[in-house]
Structure formats: structure tokens, C-alpha cells
C-alpha atoms as a PDB file:
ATOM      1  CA  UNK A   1      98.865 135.158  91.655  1.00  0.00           C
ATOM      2  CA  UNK A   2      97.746 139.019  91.092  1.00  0.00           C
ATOM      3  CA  UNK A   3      98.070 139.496  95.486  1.00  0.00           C
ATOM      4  CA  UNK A   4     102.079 137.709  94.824  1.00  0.00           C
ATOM      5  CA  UNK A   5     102.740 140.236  91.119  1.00  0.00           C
ATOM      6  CA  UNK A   6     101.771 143.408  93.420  1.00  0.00           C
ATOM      7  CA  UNK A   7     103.549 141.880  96.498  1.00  0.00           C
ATOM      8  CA  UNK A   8     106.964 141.536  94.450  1.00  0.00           C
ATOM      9  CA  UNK A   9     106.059 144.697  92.500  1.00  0.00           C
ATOM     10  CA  UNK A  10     105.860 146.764  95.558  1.00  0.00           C
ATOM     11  CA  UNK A  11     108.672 144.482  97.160  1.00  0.00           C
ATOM     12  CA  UNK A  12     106.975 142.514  99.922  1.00  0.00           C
ATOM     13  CA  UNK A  13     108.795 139.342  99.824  1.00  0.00           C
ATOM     14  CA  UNK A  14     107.633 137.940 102.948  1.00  0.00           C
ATOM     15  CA  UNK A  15     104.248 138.155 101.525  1.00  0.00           C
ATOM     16  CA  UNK A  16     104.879 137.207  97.901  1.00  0.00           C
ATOM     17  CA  UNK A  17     107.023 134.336  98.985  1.00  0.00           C
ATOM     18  CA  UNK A  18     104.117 133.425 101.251  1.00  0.00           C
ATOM     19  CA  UNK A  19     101.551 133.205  97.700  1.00  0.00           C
ATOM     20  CA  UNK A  20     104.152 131.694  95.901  1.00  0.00           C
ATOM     21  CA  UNK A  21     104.574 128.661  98.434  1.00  0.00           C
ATOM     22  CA  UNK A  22     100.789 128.419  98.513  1.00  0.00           C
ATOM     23  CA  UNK A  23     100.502 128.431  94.655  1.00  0.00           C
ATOM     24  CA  UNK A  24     103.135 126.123  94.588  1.00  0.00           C
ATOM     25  CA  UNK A  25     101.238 123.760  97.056  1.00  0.00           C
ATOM     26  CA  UNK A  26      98.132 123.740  95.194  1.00  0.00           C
ATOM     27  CA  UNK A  27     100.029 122.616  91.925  1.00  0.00           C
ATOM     28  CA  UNK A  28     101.818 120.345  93.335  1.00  0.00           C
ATOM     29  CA  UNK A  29      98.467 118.774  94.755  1.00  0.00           C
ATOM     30  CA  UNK A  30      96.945 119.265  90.845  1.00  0.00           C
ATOM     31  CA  UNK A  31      99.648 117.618  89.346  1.00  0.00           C
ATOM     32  CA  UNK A  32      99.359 114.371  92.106  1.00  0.00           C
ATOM     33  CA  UNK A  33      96.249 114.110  91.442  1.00  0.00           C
ATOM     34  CA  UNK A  34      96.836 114.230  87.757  1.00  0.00           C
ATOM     35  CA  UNK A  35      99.277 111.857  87.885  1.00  0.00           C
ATOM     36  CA  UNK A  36      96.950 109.680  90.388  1.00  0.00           C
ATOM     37  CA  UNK A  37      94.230 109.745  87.493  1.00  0.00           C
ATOM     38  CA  UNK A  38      96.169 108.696  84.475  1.00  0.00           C
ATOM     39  CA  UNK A  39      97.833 105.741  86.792  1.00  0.00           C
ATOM     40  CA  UNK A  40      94.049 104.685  86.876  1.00  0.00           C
ATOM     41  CA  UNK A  41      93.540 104.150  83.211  1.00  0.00           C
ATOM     42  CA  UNK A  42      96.037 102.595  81.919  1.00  0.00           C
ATOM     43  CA  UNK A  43      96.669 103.889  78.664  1.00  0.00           C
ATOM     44  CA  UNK A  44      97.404 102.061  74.913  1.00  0.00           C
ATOM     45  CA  UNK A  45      99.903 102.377  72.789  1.00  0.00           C
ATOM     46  CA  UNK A  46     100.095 102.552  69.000  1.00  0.00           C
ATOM     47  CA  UNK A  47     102.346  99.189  69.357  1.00  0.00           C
ATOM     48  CA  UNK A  48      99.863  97.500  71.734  1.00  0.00           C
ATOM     49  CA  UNK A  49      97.060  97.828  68.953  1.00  0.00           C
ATOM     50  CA  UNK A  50      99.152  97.076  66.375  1.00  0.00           C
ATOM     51  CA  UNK A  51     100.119  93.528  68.283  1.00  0.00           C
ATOM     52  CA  UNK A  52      96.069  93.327  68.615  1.00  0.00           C
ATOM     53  CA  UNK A  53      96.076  94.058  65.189  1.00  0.00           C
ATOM     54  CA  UNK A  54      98.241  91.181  64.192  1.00  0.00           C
ATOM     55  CA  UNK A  55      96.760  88.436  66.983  1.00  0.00           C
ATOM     56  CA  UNK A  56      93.160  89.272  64.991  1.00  0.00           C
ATOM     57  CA  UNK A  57      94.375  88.816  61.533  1.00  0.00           C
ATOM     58  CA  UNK A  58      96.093  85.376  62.436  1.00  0.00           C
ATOM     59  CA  UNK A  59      92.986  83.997  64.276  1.00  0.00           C
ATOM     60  CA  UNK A  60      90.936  85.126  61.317  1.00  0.00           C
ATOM     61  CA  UNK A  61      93.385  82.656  59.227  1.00  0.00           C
ATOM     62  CA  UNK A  62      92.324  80.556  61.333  1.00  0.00           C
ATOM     63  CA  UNK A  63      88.763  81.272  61.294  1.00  0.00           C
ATOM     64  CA  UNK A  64      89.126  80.632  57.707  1.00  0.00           C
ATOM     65  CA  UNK A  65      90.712  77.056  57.883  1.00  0.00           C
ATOM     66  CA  UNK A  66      87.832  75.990  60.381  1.00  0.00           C
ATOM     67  CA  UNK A  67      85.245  76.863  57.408  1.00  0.00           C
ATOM     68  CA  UNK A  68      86.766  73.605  55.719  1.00  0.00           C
ATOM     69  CA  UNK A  69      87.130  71.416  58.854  1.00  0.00           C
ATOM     70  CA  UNK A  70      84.262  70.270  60.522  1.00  0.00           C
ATOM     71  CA  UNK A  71      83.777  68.256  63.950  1.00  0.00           C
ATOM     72  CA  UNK A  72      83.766  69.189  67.751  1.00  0.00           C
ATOM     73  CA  UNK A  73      87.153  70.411  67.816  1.00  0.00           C
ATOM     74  CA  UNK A  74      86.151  73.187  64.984  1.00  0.00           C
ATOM     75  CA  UNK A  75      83.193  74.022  67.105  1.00  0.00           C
ATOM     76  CA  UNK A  76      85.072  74.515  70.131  1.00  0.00           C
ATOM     77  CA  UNK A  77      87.708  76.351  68.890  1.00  0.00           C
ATOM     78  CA  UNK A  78      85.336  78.853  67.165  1.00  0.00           C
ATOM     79  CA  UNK A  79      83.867  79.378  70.612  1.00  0.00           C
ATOM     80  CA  UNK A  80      87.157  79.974  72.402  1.00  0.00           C
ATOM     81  CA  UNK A  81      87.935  82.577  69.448  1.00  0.00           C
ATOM     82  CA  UNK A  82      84.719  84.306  69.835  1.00  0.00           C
ATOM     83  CA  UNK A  83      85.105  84.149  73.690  1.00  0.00           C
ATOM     84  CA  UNK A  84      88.492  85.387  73.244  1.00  0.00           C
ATOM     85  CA  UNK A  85      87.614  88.282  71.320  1.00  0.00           C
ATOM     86  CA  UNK A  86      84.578  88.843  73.059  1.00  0.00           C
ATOM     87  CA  UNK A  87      86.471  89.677  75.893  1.00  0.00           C
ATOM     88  CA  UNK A  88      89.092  91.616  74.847  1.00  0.00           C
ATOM     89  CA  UNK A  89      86.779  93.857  72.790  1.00  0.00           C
ATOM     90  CA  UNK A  90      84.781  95.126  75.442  1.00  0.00           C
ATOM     91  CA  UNK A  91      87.984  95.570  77.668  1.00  0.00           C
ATOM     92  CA  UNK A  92      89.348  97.728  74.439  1.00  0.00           C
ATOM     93  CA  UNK A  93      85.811  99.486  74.293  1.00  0.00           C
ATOM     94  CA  UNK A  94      85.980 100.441  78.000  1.00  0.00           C
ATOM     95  CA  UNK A  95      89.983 101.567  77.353  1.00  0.00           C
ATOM     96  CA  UNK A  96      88.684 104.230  74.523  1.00  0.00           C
ATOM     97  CA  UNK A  97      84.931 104.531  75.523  1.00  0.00           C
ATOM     98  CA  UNK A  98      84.026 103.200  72.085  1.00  0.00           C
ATOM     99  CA  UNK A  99      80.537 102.223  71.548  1.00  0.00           C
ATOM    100  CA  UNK A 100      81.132 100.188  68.009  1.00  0.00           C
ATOM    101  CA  UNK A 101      83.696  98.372  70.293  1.00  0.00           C
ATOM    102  CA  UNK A 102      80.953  97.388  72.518  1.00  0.00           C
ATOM    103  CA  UNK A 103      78.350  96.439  70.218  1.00  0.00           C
ATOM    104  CA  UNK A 104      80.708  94.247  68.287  1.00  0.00           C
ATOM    105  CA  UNK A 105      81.720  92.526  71.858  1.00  0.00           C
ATOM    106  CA  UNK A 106      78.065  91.875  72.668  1.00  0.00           C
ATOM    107  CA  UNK A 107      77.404  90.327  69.122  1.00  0.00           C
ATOM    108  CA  UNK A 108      80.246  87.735  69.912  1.00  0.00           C
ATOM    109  CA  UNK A 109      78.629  86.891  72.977  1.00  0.00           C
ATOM    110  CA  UNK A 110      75.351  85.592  71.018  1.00  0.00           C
ATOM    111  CA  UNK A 111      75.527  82.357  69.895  1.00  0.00           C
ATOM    112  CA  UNK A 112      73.540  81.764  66.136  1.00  0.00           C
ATOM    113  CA  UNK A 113      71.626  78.651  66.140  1.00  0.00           C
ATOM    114  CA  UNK A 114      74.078  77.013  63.007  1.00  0.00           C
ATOM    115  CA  UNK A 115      78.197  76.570  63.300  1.00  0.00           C
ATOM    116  CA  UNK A 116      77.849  77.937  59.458  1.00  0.00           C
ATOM    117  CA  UNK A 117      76.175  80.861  60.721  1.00  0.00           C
ATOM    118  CA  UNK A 118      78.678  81.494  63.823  1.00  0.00           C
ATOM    119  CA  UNK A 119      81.554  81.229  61.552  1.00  0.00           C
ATOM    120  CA  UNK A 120      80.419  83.633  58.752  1.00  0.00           C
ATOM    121  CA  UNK A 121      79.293  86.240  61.631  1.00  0.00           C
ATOM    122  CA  UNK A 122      82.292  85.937  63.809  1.00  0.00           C
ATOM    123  CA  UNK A 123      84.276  86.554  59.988  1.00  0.00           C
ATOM    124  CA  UNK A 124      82.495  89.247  59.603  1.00  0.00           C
ATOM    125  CA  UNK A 125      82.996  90.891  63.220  1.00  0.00           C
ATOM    126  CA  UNK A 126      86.273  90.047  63.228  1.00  0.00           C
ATOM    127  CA  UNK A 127      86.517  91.979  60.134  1.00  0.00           C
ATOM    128  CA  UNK A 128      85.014  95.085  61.647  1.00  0.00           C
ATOM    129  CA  UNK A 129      86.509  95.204  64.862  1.00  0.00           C
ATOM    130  CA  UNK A 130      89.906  94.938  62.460  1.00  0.00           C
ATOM    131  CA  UNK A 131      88.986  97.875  60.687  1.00  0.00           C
ATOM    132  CA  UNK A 132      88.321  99.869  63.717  1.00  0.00           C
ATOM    133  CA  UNK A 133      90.936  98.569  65.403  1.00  0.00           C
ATOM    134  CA  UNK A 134      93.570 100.282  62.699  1.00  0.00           C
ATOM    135  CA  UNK A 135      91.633 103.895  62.627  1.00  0.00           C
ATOM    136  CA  UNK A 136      92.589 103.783  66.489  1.00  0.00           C
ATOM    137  CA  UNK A 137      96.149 102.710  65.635  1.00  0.00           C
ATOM    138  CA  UNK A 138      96.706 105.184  62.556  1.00  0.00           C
ATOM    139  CA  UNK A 139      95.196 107.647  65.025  1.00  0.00           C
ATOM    140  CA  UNK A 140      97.238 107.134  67.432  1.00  0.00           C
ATOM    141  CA  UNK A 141     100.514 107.393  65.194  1.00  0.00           C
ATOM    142  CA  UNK A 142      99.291 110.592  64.185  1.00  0.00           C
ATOM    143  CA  UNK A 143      99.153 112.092  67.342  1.00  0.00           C
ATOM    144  CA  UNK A 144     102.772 110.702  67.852  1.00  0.00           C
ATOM    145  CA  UNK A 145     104.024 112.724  65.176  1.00  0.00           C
ATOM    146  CA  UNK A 146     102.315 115.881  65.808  1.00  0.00           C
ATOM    147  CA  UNK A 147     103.429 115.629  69.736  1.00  0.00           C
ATOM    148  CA  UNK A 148     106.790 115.214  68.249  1.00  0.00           C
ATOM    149  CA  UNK A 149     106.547 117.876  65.588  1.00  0.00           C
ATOM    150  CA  UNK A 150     105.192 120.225  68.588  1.00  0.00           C
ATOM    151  CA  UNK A 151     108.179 119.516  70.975  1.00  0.00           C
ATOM    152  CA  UNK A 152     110.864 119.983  68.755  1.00  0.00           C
ATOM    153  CA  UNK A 153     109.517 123.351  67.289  1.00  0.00           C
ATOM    154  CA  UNK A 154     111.012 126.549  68.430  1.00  0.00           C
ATOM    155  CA  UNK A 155     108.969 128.783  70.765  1.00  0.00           C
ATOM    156  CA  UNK A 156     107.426 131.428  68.917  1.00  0.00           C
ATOM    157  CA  UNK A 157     109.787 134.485  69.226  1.00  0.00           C
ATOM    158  CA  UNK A 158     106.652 136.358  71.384  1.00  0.00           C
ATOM    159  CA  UNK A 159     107.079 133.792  74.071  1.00  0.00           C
ATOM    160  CA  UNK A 160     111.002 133.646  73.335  1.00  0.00           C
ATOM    161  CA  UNK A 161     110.783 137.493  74.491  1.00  0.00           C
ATOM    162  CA  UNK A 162     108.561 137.905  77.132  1.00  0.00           C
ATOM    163  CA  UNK A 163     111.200 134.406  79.103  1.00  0.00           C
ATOM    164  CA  UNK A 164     114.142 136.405  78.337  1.00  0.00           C
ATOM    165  CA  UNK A 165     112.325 139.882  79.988  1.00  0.00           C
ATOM    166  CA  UNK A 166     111.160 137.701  82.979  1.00  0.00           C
ATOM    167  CA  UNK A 167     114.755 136.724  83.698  1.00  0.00           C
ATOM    168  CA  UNK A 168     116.539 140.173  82.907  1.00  0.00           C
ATOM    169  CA  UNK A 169     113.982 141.332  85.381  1.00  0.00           C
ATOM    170  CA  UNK A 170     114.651 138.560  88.037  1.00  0.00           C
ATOM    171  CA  UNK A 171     119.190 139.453  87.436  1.00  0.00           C
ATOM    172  CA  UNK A 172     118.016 142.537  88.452  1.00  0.00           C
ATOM    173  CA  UNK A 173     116.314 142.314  91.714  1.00  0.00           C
END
């Protein structure tokens, strides 16, 4: 970029346009491969945790009506719940690289000796990953508003200057 400042400066626009196009190139390769990247990961959104949110709170209703019922059909539906959640905690821990995620996920995956027992530890996981599942949300709204707050400010009047001297400069050329 220094070679293409001097190059204008002393007026060589064959060779400054000749940087330029090159420096041009190599962002436009940064910014596909950026792009390429974030396509990879797909990325959650405050809404999408919040629906999580909501999905965990009614199956821990549930959870709670099973404690009275007993039979087969309790059982099984406590393991589809914890097989359920099993899974989509550890896809959620992979998402945000969270390790409480993870070992909540692999707790599910054990099975206690006593229905009792599986019930009142699934509560209780439940519970956590609930808890950790709104600090990611509230996060997540937070950033929101301060990438908001950050777009719609002004420039500060330093930057406002030096664009308005860049394009005085270019009206003149």
C-alpha cells in the first residue's frame, strides 16, 4: 500500500493502479474466504436459544408430571427426554465451544441404576443447562444492542475529517 501512496504521490498511475488491483485481489480473496468460514459454522441466534429456552422449560413440566406417574411409558419417555437433550446439548456445546455444555450432555448419557434417581438428575441438569442456556441468550441480546448502538453512532469528527480530506484530494486530481 506504501509502493501505491508514493506511486500516486509522485503520479505513476500505471503503477499505482497496478498495487491497487493487486490489493484489491487479495481482499477480495480475504473476504471469500471469510465468508467461506462463517458459512461453515452456522451461527445462533438470540431467538434460536430463546425457542431452546422454551422447548426445555416445557419438557421439564413434563419431567415433573412423570415424578407422579409411574410405569413403562414414564420410563421411556424420561429416556427419550434425556436422549433428546443429550443430543442437542453437545450439538449446542460444539456451536459455542462450551465445556459446561459438554459435561452436562455426557451426564445425560449415563443412565443411574433407579428411575427415581434418573428423574431427580435429569431435573437437575435440565435445570443447569437452563441456566446456562439464558447467560448465552442475555449475552447474545447484549451484543445486539451494542452492534446497534455502534452502527447508528456518528463517526468521530477525526475520522469525519481525514474522509472529507481524502475526497477533496481525489476532486482534485
Amino acid at each position: 500500500m506504501t509502493r501505491a501512496a508514493n506511486a500516486l504521490l509522485y503520479e505513476f498511475l500505471s503503477e499505482a493502479a497496478d498495487l491497487q488491483s493487486e490489493a484489491a485481489e487479495g481482499l477480495q480473496r480475504l473476504s471469500e474466504a471469510i465468508a467461506e468460514a462463517g458459512s461453515q459454522m452456522p451461527g445462533l441466534s438470540a431467538r434460536q436459544l430463546e425457542r431452546m429456552q422454551q422447548e426445555l422449560q416445557r419438557d421439564q413440566g413434563t419431567l415433573s408430571g412423570l415424578g407422579e406417574a409411574a410405569g413403562a411409558d414414564a420410563e421411556q419417555q424420561l429416556q427419550d427426554i434425556r436422549g433428546q437433550w443429550e443430543q442437542r446439548l453437545r450439538r449446542l456445546s460444539q456451536q459455542t465451544g462450551d465445556r459446561q455444555l459438554q459435561g452436562l450432555a455426557d451426564a445425560l448419557g449415563m443412565n443411574p441404576t433407579s428411575t427415581d434417581a434418573q428423574l431427580r438428575e435429569t431435573q437437575h441438569l435440565l435445570e443447569r443447562a437452563d441456566g446456562i442456556i439464558d447467560a448465552y441468550r442475555q449475552l447474545m441480546q447484549r451484543r445486539q444492542v451494542l452492534d446497534l448502538r455502534r452502527r447508528s453512532a456518528p463517526p468521530p469528527e477525526r475520522f469525519r475529517e481525514q474522509v472529507e480530506s481524502y475526497f477533496r484530494q481525489l476532486a482534485e486530481e
